[in-house]
C-alpha atoms as a PDB file:
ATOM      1  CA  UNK A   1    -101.970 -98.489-113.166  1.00  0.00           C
ATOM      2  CA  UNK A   2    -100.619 -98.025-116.696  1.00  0.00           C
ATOM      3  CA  UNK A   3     -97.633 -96.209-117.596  1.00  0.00           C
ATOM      4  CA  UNK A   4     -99.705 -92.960-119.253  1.00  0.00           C
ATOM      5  CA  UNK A   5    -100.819 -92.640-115.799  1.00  0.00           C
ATOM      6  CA  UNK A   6     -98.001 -92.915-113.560  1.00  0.00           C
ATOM      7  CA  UNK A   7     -97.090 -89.039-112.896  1.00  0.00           C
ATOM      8  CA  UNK A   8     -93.608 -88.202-111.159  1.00  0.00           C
ATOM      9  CA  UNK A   9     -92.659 -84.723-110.540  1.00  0.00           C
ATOM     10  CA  UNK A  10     -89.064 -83.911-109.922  1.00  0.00           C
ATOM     11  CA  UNK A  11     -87.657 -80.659-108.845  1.00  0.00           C
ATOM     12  CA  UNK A  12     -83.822 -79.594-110.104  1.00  0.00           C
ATOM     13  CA  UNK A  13     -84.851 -81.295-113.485  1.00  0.00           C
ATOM     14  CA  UNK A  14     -82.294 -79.910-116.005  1.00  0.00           C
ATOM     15  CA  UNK A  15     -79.125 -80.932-114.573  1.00  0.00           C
ATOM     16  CA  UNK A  16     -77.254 -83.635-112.386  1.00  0.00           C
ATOM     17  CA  UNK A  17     -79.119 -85.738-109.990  1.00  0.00           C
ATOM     18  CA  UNK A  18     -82.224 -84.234-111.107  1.00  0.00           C
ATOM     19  CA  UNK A  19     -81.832 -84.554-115.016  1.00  0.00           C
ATOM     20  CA  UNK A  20     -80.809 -88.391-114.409  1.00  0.00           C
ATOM     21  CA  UNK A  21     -83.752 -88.824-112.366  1.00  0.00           C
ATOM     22  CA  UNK A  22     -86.240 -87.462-114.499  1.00  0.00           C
ATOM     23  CA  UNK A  23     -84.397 -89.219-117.464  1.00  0.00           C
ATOM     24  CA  UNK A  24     -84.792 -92.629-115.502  1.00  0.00           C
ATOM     25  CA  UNK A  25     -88.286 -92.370-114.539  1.00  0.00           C
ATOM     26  CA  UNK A  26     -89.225 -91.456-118.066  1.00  0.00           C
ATOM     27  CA  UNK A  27     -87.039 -94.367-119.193  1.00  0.00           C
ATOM     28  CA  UNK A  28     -89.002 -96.465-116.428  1.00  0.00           C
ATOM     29  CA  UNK A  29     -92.842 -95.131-117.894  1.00  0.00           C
ATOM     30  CA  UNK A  30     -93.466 -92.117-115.560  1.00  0.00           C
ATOM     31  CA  UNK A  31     -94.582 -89.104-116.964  1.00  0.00           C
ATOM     32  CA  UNK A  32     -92.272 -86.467-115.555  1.00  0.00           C
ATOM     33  CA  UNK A  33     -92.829 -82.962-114.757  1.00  0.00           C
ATOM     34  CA  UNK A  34     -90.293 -80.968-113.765  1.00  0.00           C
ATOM     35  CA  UNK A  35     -89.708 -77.954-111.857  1.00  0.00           C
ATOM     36  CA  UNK A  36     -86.830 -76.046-112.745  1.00  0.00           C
ATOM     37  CA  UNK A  37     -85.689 -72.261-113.686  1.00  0.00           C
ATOM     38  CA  UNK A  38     -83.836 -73.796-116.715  1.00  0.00           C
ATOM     39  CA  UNK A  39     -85.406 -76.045-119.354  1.00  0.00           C
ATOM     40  CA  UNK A  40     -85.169 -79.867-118.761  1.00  0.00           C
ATOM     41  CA  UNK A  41     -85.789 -80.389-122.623  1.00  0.00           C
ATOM     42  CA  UNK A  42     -86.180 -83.896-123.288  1.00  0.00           C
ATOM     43  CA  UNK A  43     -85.879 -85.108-119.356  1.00  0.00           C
ATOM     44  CA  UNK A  44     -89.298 -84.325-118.785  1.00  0.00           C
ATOM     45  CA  UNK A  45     -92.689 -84.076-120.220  1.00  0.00           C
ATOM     46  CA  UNK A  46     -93.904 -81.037-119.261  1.00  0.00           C
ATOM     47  CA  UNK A  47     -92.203 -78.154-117.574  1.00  0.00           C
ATOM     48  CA  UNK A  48     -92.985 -75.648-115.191  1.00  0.00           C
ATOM     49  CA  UNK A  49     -90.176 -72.788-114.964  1.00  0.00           C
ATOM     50  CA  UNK A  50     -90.459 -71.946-111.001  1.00  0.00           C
ATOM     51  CA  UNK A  51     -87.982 -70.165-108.171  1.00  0.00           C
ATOM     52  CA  UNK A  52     -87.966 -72.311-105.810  1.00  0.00           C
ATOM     53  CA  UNK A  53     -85.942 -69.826-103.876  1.00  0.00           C
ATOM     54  CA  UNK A  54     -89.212 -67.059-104.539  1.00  0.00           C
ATOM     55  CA  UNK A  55     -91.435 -68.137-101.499  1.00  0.00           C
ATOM     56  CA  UNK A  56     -94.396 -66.415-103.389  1.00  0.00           C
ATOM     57  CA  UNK A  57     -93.998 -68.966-106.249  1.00  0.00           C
ATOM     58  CA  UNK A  58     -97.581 -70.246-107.105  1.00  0.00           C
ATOM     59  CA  UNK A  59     -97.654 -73.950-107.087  1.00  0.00           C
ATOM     60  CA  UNK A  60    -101.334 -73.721-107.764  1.00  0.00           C
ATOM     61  CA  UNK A  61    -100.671 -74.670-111.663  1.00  0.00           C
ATOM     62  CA  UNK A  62     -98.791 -78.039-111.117  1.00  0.00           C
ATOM     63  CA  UNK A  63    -101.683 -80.965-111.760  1.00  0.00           C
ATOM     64  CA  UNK A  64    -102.411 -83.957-109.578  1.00  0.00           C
ATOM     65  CA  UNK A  65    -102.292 -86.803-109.148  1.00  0.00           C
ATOM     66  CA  UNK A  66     -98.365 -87.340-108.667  1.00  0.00           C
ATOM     67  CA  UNK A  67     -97.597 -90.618-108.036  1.00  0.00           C
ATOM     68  CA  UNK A  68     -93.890 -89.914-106.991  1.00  0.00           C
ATOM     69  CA  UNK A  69     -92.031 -86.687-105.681  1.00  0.00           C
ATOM     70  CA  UNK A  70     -88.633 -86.324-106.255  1.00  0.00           C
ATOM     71  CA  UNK A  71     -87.464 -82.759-104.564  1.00  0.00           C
ATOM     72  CA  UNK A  72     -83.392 -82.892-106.301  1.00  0.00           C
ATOM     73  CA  UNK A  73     -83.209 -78.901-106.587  1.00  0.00           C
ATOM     74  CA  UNK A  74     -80.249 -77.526-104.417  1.00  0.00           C
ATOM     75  CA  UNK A  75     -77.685 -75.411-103.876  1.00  0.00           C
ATOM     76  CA  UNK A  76     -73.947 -76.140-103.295  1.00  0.00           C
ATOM     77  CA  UNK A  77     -71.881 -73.943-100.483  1.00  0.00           C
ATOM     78  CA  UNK A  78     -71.156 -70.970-101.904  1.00  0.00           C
ATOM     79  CA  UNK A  79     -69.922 -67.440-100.035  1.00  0.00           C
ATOM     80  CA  UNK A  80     -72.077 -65.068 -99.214  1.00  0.00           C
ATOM     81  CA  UNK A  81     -75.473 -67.272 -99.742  1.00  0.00           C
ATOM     82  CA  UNK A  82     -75.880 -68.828 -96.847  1.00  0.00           C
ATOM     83  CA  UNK A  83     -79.674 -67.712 -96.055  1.00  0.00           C
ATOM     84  CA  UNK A  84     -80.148 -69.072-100.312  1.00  0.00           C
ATOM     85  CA  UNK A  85     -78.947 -72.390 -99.830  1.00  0.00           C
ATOM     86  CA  UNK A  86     -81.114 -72.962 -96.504  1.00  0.00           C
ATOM     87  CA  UNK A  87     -83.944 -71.487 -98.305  1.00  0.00           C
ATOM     88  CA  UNK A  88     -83.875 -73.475-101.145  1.00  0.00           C
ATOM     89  CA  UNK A  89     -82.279 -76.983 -99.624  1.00  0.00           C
ATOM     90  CA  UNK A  90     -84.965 -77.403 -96.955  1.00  0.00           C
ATOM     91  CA  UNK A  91     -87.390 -74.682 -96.586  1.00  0.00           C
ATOM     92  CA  UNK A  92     -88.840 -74.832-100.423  1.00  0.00           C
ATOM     93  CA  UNK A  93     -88.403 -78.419-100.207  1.00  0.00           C
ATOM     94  CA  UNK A  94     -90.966 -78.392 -97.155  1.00  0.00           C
ATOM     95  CA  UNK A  95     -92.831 -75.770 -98.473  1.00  0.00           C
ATOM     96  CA  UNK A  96     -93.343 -77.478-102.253  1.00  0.00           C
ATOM     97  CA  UNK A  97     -94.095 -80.830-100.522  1.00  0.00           C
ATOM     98  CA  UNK A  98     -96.416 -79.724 -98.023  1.00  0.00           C
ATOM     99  CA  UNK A  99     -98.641 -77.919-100.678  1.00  0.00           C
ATOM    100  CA  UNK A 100     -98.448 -80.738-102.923  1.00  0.00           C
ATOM    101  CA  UNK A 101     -99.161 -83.147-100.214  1.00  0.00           C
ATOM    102  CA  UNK A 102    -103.205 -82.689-101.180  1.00  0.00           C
ATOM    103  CA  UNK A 103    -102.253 -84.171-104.864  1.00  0.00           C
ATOM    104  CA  UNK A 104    -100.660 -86.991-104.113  1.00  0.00           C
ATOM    105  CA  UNK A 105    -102.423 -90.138-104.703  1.00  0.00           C
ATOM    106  CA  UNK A 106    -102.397 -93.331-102.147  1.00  0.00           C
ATOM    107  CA  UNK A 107     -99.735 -94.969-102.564  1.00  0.00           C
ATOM    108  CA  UNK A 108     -97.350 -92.153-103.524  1.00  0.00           C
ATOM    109  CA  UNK A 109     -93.674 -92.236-102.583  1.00  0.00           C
ATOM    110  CA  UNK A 110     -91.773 -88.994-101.842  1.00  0.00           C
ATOM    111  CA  UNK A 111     -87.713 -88.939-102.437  1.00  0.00           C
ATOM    112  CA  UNK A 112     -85.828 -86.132-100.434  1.00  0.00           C
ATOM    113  CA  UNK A 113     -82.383 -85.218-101.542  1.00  0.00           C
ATOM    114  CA  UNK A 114     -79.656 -85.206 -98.515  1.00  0.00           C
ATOM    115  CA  UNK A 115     -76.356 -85.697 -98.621  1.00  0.00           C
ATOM    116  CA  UNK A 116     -73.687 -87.681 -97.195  1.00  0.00           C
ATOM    117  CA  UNK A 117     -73.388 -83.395 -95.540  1.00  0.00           C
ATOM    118  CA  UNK A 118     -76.033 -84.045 -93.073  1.00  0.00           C
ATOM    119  CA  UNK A 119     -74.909 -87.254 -91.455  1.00  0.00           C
ATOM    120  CA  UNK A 120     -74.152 -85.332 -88.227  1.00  0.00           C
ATOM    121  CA  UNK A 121     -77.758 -84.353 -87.578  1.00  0.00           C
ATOM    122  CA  UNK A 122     -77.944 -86.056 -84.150  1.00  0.00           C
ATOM    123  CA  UNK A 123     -75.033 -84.080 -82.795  1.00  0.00           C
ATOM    124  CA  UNK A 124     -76.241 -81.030 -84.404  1.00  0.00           C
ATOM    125  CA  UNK A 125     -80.016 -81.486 -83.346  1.00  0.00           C
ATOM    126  CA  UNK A 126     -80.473 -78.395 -81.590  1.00  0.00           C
ATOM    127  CA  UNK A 127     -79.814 -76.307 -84.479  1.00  0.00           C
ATOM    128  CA  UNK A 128     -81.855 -78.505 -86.832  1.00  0.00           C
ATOM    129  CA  UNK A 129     -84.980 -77.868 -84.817  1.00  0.00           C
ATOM    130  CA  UNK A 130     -84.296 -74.192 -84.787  1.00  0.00           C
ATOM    131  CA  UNK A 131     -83.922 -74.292 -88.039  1.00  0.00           C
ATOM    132  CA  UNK A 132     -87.212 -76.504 -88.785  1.00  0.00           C
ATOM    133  CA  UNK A 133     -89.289 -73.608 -86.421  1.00  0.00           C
ATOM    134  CA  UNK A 134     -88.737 -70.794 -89.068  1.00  0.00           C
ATOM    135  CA  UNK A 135     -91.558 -70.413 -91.383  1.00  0.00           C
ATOM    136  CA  UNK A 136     -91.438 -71.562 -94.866  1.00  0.00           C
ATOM    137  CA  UNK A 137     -91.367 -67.749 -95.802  1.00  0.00           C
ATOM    138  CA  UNK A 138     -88.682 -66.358 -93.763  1.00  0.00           C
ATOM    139  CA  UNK A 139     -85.748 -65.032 -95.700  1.00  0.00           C
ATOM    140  CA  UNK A 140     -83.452 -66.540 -92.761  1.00  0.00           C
ATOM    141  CA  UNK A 141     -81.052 -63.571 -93.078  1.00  0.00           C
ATOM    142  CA  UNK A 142     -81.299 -62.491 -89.502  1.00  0.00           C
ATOM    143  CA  UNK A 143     -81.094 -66.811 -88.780  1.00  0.00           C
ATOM    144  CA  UNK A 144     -77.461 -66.824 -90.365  1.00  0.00           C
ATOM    145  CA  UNK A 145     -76.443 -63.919 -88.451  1.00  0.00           C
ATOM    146  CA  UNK A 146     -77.533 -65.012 -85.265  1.00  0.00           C
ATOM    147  CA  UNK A 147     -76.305 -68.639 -85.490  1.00  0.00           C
ATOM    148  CA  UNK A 148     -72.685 -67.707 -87.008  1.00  0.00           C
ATOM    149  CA  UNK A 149     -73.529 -69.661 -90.000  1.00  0.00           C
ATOM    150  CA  UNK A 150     -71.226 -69.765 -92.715  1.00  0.00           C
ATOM    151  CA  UNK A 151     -71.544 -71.375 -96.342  1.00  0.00           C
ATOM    152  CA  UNK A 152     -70.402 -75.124 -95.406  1.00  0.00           C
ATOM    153  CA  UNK A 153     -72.250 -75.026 -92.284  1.00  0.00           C
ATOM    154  CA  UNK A 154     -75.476 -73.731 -94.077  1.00  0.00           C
ATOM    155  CA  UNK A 155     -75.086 -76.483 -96.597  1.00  0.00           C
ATOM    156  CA  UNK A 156     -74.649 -79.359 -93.996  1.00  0.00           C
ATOM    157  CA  UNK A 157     -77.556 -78.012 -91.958  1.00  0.00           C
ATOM    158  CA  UNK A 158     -79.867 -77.713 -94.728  1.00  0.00           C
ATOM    159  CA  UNK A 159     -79.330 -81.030 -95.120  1.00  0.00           C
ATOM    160  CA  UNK A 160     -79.340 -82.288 -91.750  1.00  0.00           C
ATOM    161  CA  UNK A 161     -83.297 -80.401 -91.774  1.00  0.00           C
ATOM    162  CA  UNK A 162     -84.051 -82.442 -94.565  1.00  0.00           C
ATOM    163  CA  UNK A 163     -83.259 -85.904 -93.041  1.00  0.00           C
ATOM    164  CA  UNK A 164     -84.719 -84.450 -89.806  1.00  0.00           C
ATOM    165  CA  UNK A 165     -87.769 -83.377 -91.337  1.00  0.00           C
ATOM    166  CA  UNK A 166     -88.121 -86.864 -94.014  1.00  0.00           C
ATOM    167  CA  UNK A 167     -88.204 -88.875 -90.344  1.00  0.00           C
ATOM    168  CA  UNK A 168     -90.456 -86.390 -88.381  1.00  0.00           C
ATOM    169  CA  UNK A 169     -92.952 -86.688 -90.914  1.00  0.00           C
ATOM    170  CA  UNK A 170     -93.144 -90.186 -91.759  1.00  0.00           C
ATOM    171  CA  UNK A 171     -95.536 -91.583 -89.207  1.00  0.00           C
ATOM    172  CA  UNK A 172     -98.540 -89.188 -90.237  1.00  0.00           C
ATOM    173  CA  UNK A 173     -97.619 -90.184 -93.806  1.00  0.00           C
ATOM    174  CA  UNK A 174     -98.221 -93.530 -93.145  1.00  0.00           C
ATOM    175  CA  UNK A 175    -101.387 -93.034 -92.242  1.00  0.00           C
ATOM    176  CA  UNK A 176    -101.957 -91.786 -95.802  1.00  0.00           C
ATOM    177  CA  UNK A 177    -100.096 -94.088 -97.379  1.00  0.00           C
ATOM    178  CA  UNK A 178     -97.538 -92.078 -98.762  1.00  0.00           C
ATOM    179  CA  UNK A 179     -94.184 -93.398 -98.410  1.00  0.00           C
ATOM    180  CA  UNK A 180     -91.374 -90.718 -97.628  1.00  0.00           C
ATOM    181  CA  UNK A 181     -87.443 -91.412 -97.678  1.00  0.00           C
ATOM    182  CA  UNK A 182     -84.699 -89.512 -98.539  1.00  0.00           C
ATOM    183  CA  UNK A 183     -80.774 -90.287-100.506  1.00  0.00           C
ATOM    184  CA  UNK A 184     -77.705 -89.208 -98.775  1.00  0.00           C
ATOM    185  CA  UNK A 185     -74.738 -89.178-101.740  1.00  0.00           C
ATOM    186  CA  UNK A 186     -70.824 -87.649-101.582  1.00  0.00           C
ATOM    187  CA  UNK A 187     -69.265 -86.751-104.322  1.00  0.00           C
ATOM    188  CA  UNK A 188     -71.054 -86.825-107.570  1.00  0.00           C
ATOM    189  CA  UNK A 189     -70.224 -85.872-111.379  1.00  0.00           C
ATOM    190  CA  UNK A 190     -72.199 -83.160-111.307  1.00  0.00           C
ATOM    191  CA  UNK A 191     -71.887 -79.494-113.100  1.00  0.00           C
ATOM    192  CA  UNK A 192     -71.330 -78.305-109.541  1.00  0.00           C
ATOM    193  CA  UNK A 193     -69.146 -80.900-108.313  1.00  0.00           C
ATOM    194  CA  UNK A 194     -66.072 -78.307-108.078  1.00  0.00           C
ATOM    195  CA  UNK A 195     -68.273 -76.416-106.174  1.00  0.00           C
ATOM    196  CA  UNK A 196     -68.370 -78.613-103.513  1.00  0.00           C
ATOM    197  CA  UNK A 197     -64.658 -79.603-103.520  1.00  0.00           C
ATOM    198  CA  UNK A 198     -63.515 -76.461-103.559  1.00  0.00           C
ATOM    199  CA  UNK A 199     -65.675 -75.672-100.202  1.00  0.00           C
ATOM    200  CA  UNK A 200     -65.325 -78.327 -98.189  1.00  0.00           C
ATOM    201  CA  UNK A 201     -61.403 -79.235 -99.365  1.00  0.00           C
ATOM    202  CA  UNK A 202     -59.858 -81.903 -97.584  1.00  0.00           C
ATOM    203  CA  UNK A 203     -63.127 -82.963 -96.301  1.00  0.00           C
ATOM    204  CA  UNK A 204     -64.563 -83.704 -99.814  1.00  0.00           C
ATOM    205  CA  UNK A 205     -60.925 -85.269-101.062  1.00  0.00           C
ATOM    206  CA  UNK A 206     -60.643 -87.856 -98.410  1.00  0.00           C
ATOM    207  CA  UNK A 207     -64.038 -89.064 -99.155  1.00  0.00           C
ATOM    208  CA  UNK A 208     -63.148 -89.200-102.732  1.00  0.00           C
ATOM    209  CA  UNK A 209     -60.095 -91.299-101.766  1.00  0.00           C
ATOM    210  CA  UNK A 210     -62.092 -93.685 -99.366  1.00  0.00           C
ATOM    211  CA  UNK A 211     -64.929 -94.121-102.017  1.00  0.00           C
ATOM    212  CA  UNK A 212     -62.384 -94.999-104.569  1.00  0.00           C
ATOM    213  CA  UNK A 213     -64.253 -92.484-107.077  1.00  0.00           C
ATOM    214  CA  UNK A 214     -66.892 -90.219-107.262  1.00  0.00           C
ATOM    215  CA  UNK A 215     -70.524 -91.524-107.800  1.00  0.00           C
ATOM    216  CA  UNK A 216     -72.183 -90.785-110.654  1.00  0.00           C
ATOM    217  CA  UNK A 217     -75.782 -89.021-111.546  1.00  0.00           C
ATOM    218  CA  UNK A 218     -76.858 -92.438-113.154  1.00  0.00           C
ATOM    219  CA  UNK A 219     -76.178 -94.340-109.657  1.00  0.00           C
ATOM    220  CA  UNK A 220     -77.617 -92.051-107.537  1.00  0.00           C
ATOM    221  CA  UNK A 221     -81.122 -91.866-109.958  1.00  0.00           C
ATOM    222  CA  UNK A 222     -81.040 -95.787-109.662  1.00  0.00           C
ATOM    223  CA  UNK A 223     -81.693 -95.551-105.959  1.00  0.00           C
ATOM    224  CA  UNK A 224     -84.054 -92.868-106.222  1.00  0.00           C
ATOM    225  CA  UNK A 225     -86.052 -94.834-108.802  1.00  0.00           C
ATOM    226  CA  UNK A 226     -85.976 -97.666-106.204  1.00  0.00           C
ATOM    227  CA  UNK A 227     -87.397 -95.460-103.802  1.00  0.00           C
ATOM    228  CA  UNK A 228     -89.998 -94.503-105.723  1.00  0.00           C
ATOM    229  CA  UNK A 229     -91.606 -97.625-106.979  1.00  0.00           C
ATOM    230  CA  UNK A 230     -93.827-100.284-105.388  1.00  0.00           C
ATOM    231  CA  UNK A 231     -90.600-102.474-104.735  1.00  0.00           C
ATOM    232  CA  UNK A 232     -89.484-100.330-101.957  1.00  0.00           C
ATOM    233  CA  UNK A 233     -93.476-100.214-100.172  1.00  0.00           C
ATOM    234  CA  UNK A 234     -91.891-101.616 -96.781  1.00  0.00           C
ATOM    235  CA  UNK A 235     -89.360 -98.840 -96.708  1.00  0.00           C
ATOM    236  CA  UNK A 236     -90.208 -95.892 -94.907  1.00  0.00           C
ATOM    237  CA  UNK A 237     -88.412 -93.022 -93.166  1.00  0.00           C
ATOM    238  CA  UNK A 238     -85.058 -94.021 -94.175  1.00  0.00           C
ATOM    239  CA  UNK A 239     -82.001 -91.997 -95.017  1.00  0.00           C
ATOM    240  CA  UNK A 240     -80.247 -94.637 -98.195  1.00  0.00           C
ATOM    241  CA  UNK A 241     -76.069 -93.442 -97.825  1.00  0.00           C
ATOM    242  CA  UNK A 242     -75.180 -93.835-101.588  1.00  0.00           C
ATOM    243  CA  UNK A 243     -72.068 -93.069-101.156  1.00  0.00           C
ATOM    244  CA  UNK A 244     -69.863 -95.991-102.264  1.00  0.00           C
ATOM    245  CA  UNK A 245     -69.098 -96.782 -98.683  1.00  0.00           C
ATOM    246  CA  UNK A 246     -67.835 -93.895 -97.411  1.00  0.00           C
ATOM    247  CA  UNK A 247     -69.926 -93.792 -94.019  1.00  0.00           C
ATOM    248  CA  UNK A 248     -69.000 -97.468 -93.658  1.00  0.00           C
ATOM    249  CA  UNK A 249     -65.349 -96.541 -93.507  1.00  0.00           C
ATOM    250  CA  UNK A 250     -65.757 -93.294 -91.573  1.00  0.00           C
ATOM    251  CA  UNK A 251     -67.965 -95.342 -89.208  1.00  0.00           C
ATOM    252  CA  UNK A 252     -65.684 -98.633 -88.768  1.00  0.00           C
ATOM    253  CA  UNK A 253     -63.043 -96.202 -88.330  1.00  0.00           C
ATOM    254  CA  UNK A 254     -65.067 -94.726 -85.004  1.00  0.00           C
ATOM    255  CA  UNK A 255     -66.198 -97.239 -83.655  1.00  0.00           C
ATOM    256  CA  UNK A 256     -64.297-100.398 -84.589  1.00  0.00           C
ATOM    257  CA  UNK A 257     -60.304 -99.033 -83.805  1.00  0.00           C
END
């Protein structure tokens, strides 16, 4: 395969994770496309300007084959947009990769963004599957009202979905081929870092203090680019913690005192 024919599309491609990303797997000989409502510029090398959050979107335009999937587009905890950030932080994340699923080649490797948010999807599993039940269209209004979901919880549980759904799907992805994993950071220098500080307070500062520092965009891409390319074809399924050790302290902490 030579590098004019090595085609990545990455979602979220004009800023943070997603811009790094993009930048990397240029930098690495992809040819990037991105999907984002703002321009990537130079991160990418072609651009298609669509809401994820519009479940109407057409996806018919993007071409095949992609070789690697990056889906980085997300939403941090914000008030009142609870049914937003589950629509766009799992459901258009299932709904873009399922419909894309038909253009990617053998071979392919998919990259899911979680977060270090989701890491309690096992106690929360009976939520996650409700959530993963709704349609991909479903504005999820009535969902948040029912389940007493507020932004923080919305946020975590969109993520929780999306490690949920990256090890659901894995064994009939196998069969194709296609590898699927998804990237669990903290805190990262992003333009909506304060965002997430400001939501999830001490929660976000102690992991801060544990990690030492917040990651960066640049780390978290390097994983992601690991993930995508033929030196990660045994790994499959997994949920990577990039998070400077934080779940290794939290974790050691639980079990080990």
């Amino acid at each position: 395969m030579t590098d004019q024919t090595r085609h990545a599309l990455v979602t979220g491609a004009a800023s943070g994770i997603g811009r790094a990303t993009s930048l990397r797997l240029r930098a690495d000989g992809y040819r990037v496309t991105a999907i984002d409502r703002a321009d990537p510029g130079e991160a990418a090398d072609a651009w298609y300007p669509l809401d994820l959050d519009d479940p109407t979107a057409n996806l018919s335009p993007i071409p095949g084959p992609i070789h690697v999937l990056v889906n980085a587009a997300g939403l941090p905890p914000r008030p009142g947009t609870e049914a937003q950030i589950l629509r766009v932080n799992f459901l258009a994340l299932r709904r873009l990769t399922t419909a894309l699923l038909p253009h990617l080649a053998g071979g392919a490797s998919i990259v899911n963004m979680a977060s270090k948010a989701g890491a309690k999807w096992q106690e929360n599993i009976a939520q996650v599957k409700r959530l993963l039940e709704m349609p991909d269209t479903d504005r999820l209004d009535a969902f948040v009202s029912r389940e007493g979901i507020d932004p923080v919880r919305a946020y975590d549980l969109s993520k929780e979905a999306v490690i949920v759904w990256t090890k659901a799907l894995t064994g009939q992805l196998i069969e194709r081929e296609i590898r699927m994993n998804c990237v669990s950071p903290a805190a990262v220098e992003t333009p909506i870092l304060l965002d997430f500080m400001s939501a999830f307070g001490e929660r976000a500062a102690r992991g801060v203090k544990l990690s030492g520092r917040s990651g960066t965009p640049e780390e978290v891409a390097a994983v992601i680019a690991f993930l995508a390319s033929p030196d990660a074809s045994w790994v499959k399924g997994c949920n990577i913690e990039a998070d400077g050790g934080l779940t290794a302290q939290l974790d050691s902490v639980k079990f080990l005192d």
